[in-house]
Protein backbone atom coordinates (compact mmCIF):
# COMPACT_ATOMS: atom_id res chain seq x y z
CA UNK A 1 89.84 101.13 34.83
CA UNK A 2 90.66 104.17 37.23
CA UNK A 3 90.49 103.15 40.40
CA UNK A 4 93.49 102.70 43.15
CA UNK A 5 91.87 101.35 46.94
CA UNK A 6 93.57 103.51 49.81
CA UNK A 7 95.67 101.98 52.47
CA UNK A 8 95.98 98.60 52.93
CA UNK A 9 92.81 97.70 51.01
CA UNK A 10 92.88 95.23 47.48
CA UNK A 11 90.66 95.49 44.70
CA UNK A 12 89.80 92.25 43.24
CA UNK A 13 87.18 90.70 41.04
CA UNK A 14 85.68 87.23 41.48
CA UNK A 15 86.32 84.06 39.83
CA UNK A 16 83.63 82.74 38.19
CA UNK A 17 82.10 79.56 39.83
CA UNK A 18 81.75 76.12 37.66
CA UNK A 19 78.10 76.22 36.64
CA UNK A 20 78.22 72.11 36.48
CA UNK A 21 79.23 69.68 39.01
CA UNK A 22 81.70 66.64 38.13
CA UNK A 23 78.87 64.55 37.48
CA UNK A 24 77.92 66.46 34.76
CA UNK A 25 74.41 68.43 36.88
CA UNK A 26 73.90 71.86 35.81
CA UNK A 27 73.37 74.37 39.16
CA UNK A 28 71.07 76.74 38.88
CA UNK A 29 72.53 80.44 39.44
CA UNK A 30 70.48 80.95 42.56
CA UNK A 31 71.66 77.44 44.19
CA UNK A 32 75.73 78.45 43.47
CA UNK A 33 77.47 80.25 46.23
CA UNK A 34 79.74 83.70 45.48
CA UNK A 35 83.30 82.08 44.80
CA UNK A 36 85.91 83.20 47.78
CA UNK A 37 88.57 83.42 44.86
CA UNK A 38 89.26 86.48 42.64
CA UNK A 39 92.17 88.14 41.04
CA UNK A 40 93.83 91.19 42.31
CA UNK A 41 93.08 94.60 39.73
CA UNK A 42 94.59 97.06 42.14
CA UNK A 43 96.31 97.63 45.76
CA UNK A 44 96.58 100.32 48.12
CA UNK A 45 100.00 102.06 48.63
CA UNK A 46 100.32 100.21 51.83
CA UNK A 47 99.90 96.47 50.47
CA UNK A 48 103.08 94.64 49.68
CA UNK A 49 101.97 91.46 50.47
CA UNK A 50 100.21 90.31 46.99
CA UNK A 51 100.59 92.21 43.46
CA UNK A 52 97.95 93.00 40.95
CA UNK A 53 97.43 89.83 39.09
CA UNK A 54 97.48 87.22 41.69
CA UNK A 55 95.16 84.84 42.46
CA UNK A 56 93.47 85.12 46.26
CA UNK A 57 90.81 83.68 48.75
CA UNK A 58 89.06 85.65 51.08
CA UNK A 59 86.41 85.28 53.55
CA UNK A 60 83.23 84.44 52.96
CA UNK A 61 81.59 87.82 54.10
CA UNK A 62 84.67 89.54 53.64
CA UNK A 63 84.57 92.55 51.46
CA UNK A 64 82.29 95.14 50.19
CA UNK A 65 80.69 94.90 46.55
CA UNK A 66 81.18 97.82 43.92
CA UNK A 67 80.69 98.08 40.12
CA UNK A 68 83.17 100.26 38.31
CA UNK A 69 82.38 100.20 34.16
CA UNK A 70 79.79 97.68 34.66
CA UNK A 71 81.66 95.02 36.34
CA UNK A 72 81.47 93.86 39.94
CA UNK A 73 84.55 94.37 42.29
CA UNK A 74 85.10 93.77 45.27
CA UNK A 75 87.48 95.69 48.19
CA UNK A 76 88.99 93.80 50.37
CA UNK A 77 91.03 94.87 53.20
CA UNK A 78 94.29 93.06 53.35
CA UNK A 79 93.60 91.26 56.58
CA UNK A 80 90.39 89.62 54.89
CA UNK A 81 92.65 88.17 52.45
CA UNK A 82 93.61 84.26 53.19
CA UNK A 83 96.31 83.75 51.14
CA UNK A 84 97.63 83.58 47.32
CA UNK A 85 97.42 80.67 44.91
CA UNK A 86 100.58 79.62 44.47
């Protein structure tokens, strides 16, 4: 994928939510929320505080929604990001 975000913006895609809950109950897609987790595919020149490949939360209205080769991104600016699975 060609795609680098501009200042201090991330590119990251969304983990995928469990589709069954502990007890074993299957959610329907349009009862599951949009994770606030996804991994980092690209940064801005600006961003040094995460690297592609991390794992981040974000807001829950934080971002704005693209698809780039059929897949959905999202952009984040770096402020919307939370923090970094350690």
């Amino acid at each position: 994928m060609k795609f680098k975000p501009l200042g201090e913006r991330v590119l990251a895609e969304r983990l995928e939510e469990d589709t069954k809950t502990a007890s074993g109950i299957i959610i329907p897609d349009n009862a599951k929320e949009k994770p606030l987790e996804g991994i980092v595919k690209a940064i801005g020149k600006e961003v040094k505080e995460v690297k592609v490949g991390d794992t981040i939360v974000f807001g829950k209205y934080s971002g704005t929604e693209v698809k780039l080769e059929g897949k959905e991104y999202l952009i984040l600016k770096l402020e919307d990001v939370l923090g970094v699975r350690a």
